[in-house]
N, C-alpha and C. Protein backbone atom coordinates (compact mmCIF):
# COMPACT_ATOMS: atom_id res chain seq x y z
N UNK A 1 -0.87 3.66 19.10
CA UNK A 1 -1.02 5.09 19.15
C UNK A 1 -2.38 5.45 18.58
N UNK A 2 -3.49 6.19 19.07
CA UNK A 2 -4.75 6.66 18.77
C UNK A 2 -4.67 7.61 17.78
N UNK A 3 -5.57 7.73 17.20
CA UNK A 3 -5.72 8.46 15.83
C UNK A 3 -5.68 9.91 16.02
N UNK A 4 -5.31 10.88 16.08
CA UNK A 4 -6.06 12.61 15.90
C UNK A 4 -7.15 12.57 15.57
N UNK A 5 -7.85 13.50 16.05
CA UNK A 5 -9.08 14.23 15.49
C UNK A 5 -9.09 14.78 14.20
N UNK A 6 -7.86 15.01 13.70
CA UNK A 6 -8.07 15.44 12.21
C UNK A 6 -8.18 14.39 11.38
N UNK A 7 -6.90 12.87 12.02
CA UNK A 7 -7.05 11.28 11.23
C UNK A 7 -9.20 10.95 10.96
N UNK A 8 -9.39 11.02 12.23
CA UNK A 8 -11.08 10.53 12.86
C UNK A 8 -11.56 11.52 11.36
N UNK A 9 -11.92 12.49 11.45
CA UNK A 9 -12.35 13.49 10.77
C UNK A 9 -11.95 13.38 9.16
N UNK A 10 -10.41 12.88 9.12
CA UNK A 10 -10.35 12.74 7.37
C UNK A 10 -10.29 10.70 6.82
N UNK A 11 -10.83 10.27 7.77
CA UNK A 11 -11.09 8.98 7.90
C UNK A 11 -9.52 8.76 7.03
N UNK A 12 -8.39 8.93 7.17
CA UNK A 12 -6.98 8.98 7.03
C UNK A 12 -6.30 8.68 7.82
N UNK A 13 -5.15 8.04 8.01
CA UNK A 13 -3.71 8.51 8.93
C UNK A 13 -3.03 7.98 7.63
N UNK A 14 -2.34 8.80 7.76
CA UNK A 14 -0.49 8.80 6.75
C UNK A 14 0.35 7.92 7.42
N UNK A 15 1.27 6.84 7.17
CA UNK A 15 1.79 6.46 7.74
C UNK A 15 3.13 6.38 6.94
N UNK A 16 4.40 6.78 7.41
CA UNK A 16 5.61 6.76 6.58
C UNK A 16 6.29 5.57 7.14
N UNK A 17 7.14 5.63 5.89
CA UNK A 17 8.41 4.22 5.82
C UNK A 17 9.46 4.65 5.43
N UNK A 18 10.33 3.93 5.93
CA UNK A 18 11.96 3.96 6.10
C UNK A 18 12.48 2.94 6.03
N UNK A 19 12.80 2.12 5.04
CA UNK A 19 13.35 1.10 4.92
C UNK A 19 15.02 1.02 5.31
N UNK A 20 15.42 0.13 6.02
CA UNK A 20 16.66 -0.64 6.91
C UNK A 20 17.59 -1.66 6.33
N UNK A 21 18.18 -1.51 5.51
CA UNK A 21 18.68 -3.56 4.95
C UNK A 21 20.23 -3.04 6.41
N UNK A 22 19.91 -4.67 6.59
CA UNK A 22 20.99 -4.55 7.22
C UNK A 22 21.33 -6.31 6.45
N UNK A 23 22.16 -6.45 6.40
CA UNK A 23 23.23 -7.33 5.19
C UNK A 23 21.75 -8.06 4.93
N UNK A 24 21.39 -9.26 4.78
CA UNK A 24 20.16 -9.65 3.92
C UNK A 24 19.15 -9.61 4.30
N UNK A 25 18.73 -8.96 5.50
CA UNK A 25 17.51 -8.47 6.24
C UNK A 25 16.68 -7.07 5.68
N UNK A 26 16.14 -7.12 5.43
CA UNK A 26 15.11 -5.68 5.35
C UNK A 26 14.06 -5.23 6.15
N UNK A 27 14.43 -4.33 6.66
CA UNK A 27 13.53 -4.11 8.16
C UNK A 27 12.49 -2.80 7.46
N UNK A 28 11.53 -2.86 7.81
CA UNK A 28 10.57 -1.53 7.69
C UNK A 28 10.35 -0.79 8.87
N UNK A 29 10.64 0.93 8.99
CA UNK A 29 10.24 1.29 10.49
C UNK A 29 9.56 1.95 9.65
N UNK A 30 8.60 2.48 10.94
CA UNK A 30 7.25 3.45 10.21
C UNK A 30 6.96 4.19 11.14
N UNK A 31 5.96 5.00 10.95
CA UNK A 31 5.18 6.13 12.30
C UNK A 31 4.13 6.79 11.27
N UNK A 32 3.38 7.09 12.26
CA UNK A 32 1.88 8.10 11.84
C UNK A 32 2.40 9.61 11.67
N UNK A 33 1.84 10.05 10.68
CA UNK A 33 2.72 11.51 10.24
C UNK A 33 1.36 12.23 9.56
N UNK A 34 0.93 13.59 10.04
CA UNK A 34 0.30 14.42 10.35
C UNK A 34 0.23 14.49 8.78
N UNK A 35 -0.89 15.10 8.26
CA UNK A 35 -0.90 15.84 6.85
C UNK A 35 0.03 16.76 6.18
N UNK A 36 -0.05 17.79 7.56
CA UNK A 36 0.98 19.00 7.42
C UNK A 36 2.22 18.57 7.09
N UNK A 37 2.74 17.06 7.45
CA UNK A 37 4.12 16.45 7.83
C UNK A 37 4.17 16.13 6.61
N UNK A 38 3.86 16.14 5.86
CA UNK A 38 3.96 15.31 4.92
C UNK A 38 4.61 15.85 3.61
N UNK A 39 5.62 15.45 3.26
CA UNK A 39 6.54 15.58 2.09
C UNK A 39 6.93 15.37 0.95
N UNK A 40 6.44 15.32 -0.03
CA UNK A 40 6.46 14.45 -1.46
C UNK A 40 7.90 13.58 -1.54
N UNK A 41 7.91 13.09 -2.28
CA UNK A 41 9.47 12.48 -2.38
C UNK A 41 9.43 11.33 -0.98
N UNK A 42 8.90 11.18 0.12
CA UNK A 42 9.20 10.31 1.05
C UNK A 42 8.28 9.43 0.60
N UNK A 43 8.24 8.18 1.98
CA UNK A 43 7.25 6.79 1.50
C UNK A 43 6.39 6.96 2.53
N UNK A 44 5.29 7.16 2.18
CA UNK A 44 4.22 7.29 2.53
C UNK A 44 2.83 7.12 2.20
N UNK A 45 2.00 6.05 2.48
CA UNK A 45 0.88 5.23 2.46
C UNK A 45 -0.49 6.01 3.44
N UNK A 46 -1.05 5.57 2.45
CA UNK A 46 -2.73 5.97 3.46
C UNK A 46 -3.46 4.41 4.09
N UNK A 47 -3.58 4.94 5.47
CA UNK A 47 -4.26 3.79 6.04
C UNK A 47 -6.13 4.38 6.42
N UNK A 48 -6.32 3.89 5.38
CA UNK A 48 -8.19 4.61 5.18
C UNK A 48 -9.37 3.68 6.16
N UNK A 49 -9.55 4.46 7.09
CA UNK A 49 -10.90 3.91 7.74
C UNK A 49 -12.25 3.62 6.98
N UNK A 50 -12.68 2.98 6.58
CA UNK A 50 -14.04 2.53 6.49
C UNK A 50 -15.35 2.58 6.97
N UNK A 51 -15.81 3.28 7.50
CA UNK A 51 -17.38 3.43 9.25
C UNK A 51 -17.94 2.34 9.12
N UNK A 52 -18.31 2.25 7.86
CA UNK A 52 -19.11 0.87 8.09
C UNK A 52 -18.52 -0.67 8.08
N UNK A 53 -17.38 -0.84 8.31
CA UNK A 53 -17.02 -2.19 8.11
C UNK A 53 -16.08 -1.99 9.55
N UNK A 54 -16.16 -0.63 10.17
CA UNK A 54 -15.21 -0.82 11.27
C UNK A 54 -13.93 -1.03 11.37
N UNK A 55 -12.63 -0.72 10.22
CA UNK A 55 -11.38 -1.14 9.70
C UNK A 55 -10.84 -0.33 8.93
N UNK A 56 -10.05 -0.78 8.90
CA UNK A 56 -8.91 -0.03 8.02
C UNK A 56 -8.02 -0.14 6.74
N UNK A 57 -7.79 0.09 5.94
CA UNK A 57 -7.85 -0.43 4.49
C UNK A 57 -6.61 0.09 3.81
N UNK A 58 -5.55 -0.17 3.08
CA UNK A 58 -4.40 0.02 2.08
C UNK A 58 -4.99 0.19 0.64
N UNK A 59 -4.93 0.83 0.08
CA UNK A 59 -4.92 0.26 -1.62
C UNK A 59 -4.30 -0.17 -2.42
N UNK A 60 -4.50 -1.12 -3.83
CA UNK A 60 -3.08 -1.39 -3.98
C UNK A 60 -1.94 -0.61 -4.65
N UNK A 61 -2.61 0.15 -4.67
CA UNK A 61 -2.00 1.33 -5.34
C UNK A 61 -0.79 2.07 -4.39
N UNK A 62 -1.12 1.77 -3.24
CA UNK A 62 -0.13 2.49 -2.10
C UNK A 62 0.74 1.37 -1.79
N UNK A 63 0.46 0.02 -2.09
CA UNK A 63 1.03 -1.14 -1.59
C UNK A 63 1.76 -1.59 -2.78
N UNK A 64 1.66 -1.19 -3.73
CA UNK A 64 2.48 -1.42 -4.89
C UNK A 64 3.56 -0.17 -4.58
N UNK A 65 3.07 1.06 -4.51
CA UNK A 65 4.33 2.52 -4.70
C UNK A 65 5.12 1.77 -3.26
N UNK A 66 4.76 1.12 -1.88
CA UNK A 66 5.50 0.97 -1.00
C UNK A 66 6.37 -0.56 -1.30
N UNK A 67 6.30 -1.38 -2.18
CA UNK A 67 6.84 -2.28 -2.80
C UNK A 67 7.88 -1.49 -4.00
N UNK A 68 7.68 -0.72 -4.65
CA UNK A 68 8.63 -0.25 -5.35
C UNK A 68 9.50 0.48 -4.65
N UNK A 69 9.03 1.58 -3.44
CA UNK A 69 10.03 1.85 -2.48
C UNK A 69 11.04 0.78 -1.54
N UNK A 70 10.55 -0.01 -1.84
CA UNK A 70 11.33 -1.24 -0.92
C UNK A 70 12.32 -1.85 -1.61
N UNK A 71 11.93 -1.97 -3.26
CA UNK A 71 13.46 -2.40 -3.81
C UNK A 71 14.32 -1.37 -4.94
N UNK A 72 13.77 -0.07 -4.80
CA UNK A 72 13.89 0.71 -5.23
C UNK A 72 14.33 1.23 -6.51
N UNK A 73 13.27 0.40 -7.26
CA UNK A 73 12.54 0.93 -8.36
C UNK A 73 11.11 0.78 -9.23
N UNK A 74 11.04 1.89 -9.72
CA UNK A 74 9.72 1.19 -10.97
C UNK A 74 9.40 0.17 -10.74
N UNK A 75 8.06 -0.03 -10.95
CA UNK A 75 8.20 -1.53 -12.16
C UNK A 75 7.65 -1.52 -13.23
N UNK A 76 7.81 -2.39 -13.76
CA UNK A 76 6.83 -2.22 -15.72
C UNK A 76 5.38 -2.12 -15.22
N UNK A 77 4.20 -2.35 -16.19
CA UNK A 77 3.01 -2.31 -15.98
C UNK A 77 3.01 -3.75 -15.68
N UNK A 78 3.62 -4.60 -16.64
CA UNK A 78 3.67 -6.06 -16.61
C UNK A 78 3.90 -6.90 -14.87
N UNK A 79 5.38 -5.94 -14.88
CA UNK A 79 5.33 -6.51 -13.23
C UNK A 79 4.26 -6.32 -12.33
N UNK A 80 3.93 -4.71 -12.09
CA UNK A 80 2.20 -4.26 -11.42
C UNK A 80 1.78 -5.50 -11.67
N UNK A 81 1.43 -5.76 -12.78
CA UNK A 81 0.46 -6.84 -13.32
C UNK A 81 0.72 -8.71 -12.49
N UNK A 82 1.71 -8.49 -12.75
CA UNK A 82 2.45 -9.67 -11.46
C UNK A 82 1.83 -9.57 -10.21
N UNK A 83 2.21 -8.53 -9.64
CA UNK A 83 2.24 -8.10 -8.41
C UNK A 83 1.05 -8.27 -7.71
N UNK A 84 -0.31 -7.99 -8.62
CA UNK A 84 -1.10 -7.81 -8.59
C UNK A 84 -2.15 -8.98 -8.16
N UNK A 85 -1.52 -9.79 -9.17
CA UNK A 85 -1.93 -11.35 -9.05
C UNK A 85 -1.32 -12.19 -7.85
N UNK A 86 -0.11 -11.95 -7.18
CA UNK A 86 0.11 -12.38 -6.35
C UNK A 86 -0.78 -12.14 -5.08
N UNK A 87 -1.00 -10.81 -4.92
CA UNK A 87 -1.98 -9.84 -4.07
C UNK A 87 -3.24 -10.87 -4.06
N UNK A 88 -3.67 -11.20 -5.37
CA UNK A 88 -5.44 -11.64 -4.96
C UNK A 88 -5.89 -12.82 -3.87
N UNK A 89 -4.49 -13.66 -3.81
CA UNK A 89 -4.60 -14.41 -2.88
C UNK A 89 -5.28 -13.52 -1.63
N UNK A 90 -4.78 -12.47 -1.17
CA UNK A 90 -5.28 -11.80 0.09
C UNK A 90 -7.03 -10.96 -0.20
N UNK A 91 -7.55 -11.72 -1.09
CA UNK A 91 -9.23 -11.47 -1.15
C UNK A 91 -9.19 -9.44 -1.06
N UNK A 92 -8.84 -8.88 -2.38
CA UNK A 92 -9.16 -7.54 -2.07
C UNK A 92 -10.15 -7.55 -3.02
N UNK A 93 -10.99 -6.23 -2.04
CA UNK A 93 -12.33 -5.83 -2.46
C UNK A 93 -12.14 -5.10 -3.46
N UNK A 94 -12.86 -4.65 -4.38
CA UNK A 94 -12.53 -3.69 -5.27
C UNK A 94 -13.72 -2.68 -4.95
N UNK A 95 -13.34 -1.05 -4.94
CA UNK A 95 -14.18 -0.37 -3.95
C UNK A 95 -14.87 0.25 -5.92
N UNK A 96 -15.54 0.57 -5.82
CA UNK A 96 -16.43 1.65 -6.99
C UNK A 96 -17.53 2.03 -7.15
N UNK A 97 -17.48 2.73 -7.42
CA UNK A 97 -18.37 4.25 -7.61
C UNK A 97 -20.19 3.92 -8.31
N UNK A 98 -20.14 2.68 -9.27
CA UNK A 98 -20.92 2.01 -9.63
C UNK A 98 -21.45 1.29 -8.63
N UNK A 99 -21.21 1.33 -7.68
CA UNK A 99 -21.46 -0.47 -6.29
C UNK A 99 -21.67 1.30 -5.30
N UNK A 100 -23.70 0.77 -5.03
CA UNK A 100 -24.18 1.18 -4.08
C UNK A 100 -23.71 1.50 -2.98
N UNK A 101 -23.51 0.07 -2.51
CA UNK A 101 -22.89 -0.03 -1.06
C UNK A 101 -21.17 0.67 -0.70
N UNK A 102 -20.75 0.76 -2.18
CA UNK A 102 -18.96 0.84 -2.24
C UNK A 102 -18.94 2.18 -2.48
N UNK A 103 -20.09 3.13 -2.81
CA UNK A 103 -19.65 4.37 -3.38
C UNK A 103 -19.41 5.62 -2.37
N UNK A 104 -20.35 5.72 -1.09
CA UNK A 104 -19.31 6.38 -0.19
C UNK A 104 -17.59 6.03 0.15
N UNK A 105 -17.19 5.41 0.22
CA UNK A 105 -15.66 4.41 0.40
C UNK A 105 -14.88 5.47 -0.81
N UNK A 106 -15.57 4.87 -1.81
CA UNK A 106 -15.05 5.26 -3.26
C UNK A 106 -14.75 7.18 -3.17
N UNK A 107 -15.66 7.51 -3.46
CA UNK A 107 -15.62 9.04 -2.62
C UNK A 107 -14.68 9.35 -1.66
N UNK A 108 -14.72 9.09 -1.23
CA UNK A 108 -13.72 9.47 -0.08
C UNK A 108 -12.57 8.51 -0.42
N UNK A 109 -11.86 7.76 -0.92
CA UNK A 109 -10.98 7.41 -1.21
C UNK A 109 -9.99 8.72 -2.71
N UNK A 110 -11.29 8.81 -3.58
CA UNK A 110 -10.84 9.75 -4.01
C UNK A 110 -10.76 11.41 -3.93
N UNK A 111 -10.94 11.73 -2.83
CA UNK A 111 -10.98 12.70 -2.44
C UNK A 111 -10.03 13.30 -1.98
N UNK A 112 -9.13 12.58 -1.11
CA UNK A 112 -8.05 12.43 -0.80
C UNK A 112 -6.85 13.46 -1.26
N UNK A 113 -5.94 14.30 -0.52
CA UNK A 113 -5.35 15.50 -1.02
C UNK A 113 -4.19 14.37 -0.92
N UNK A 114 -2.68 15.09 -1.64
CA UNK A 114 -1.77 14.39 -1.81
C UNK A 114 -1.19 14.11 -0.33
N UNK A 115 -0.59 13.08 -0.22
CA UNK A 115 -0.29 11.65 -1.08
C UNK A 115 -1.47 10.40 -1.30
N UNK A 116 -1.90 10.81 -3.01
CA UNK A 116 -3.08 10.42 -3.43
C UNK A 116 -3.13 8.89 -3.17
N UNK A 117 -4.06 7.74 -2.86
CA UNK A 117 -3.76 6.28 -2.64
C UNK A 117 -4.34 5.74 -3.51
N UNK A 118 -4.33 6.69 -5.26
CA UNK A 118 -4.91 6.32 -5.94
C UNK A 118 -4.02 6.65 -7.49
N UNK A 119 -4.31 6.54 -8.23
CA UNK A 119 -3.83 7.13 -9.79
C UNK A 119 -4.46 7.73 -10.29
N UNK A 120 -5.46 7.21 -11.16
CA UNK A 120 -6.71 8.29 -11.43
C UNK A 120 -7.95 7.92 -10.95
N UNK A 121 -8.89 8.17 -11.16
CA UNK A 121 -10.73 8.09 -10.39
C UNK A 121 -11.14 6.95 -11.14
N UNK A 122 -11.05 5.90 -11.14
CA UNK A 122 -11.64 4.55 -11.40
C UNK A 122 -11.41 3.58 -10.48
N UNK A 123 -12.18 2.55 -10.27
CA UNK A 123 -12.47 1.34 -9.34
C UNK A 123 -10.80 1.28 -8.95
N UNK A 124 -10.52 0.93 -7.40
CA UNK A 124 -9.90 0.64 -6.79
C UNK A 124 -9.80 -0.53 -6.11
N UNK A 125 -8.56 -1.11 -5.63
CA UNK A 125 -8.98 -2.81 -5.24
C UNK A 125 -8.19 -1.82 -3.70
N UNK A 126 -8.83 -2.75 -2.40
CA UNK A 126 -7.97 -2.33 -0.73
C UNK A 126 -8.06 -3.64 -0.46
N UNK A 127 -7.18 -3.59 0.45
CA UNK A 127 -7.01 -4.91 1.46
C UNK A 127 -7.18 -4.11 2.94
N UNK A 128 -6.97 -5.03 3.83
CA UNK A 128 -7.08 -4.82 5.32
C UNK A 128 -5.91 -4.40 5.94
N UNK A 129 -5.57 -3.46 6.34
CA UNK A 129 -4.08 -2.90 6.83
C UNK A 129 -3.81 -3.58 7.25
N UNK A 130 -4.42 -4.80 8.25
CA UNK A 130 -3.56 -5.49 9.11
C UNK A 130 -2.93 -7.02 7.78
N UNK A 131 -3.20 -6.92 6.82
CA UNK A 131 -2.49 -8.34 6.24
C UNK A 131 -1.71 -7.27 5.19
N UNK A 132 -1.26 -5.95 5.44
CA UNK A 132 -0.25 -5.25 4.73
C UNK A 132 1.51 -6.12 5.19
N UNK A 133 1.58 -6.35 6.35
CA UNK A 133 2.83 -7.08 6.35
C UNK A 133 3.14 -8.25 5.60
N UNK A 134 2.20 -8.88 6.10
CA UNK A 134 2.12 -10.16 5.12
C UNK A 134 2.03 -10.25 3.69
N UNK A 135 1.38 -9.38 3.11
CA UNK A 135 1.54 -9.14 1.90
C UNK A 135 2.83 -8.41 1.11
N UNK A 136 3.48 -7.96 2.04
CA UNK A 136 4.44 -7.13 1.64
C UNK A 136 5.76 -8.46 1.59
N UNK A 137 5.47 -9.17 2.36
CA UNK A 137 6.67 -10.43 2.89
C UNK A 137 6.49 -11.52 1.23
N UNK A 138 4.98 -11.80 1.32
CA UNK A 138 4.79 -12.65 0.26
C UNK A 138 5.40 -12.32 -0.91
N UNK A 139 5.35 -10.53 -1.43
CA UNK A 139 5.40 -10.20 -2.62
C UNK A 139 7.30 -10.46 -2.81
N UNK A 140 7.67 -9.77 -1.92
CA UNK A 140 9.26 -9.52 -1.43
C UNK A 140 9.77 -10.46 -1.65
N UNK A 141 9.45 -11.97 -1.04
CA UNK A 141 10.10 -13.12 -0.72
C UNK A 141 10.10 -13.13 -2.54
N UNK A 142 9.40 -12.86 -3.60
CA UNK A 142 9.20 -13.29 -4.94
C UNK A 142 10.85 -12.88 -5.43
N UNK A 143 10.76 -11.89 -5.34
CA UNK A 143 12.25 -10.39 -5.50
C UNK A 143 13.13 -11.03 -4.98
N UNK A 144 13.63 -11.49 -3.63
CA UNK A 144 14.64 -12.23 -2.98
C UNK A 144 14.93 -13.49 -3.44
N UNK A 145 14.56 -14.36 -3.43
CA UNK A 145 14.49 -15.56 -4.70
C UNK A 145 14.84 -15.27 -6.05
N UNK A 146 14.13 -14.34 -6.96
CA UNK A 146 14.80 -13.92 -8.24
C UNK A 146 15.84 -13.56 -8.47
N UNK A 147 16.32 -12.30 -6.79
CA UNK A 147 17.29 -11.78 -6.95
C UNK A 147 18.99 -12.66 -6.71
N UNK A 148 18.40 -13.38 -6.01
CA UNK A 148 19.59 -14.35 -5.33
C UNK A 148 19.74 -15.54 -6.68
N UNK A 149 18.41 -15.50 -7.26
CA UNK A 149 19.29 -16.85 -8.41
C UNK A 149 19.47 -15.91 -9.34
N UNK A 150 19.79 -14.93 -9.84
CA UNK A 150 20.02 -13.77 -10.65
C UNK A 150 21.77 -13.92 -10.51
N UNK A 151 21.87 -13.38 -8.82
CA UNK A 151 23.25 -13.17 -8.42
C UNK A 151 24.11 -14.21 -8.35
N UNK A 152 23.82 -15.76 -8.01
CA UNK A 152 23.78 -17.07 -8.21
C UNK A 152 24.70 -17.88 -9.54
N UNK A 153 23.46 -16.90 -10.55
CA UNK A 153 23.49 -17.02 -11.84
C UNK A 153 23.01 -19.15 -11.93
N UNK A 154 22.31 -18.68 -11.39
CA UNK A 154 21.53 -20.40 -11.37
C UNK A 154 19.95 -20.62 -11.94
N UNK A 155 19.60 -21.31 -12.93
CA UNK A 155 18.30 -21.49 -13.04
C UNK A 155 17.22 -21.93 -11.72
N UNK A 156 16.29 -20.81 -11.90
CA UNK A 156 15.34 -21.11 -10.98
C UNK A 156 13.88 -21.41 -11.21
């Protein structure tokens, strides 16, 4: 599906989630959802264009809130902190305001009206929308394993 002229224009598309378990499966459906559409309280991620690199970008900041929507809850800072490290395997850039080349990106990342893909105005790490599945599978598969030798009650 092609972007709007308002997506082109706010180098944005929103994209929402709806998570599915059907008995140990977890399915994600999604769709592109207008600004106006947009609702606090739902799951919803920014997929940020870039001009100069030609792509499209997650932060982890949106990829962490859509990981906590997926098993639906929090996590500590500690876990983030997990989470985080699992993530670096997938080479994210860290965009900031200090870095010449990174500070338009940066700008316009924080510029951003709600649903912010950020926390507060300091350096940000993105990945490439397209290894958002994969990353989401890697982190998950961690949770499914814990959770199953949890329920188990088996050392893992």
């Amino acid at each position: 599906m092609g972007w709007s002229n308002e997506e082109w224009t706010a180098r944005r598309r929103l994209v929402q989630f709806w998570p599915q378990q059907d008995a140990n499966v977890l399915n994600l459906a999604f769709r592109p959802i207008a600004q106006h559409e947009y609702v606090p309280n739902t799951i919803v991620v920014s997929c940020i264009f870039r001009d100069e690199w030609n792509e499209c970008f997650v932060t982890s900041v949106d990829a962490i809130y859509l990981l906590e929507a997926l098993v639906g809850a929090r996590f500590s800072v500690e876990e983030k902190n997990r989470i985080r490290r699992n993530l670096e395997g997938f080479k994210p850039m860290t965009v900031s305001k200090s870095k010449a080349d990174a500070e338009p990106f940066f700008k316009l990342i924080m510029g951003f009206p709600n649903p912010k893909p950020r926390n507060i105005e300091k350096d940000v790490k993105v990945f490439p929308w397209k290894i958002l599945a994969q990353a989401l599978k890697k982190v998950m598969s961690k949770y499914v394993s814990r959770l199953l030798c949890l329920g188990e009650m088996v050392k893992c």
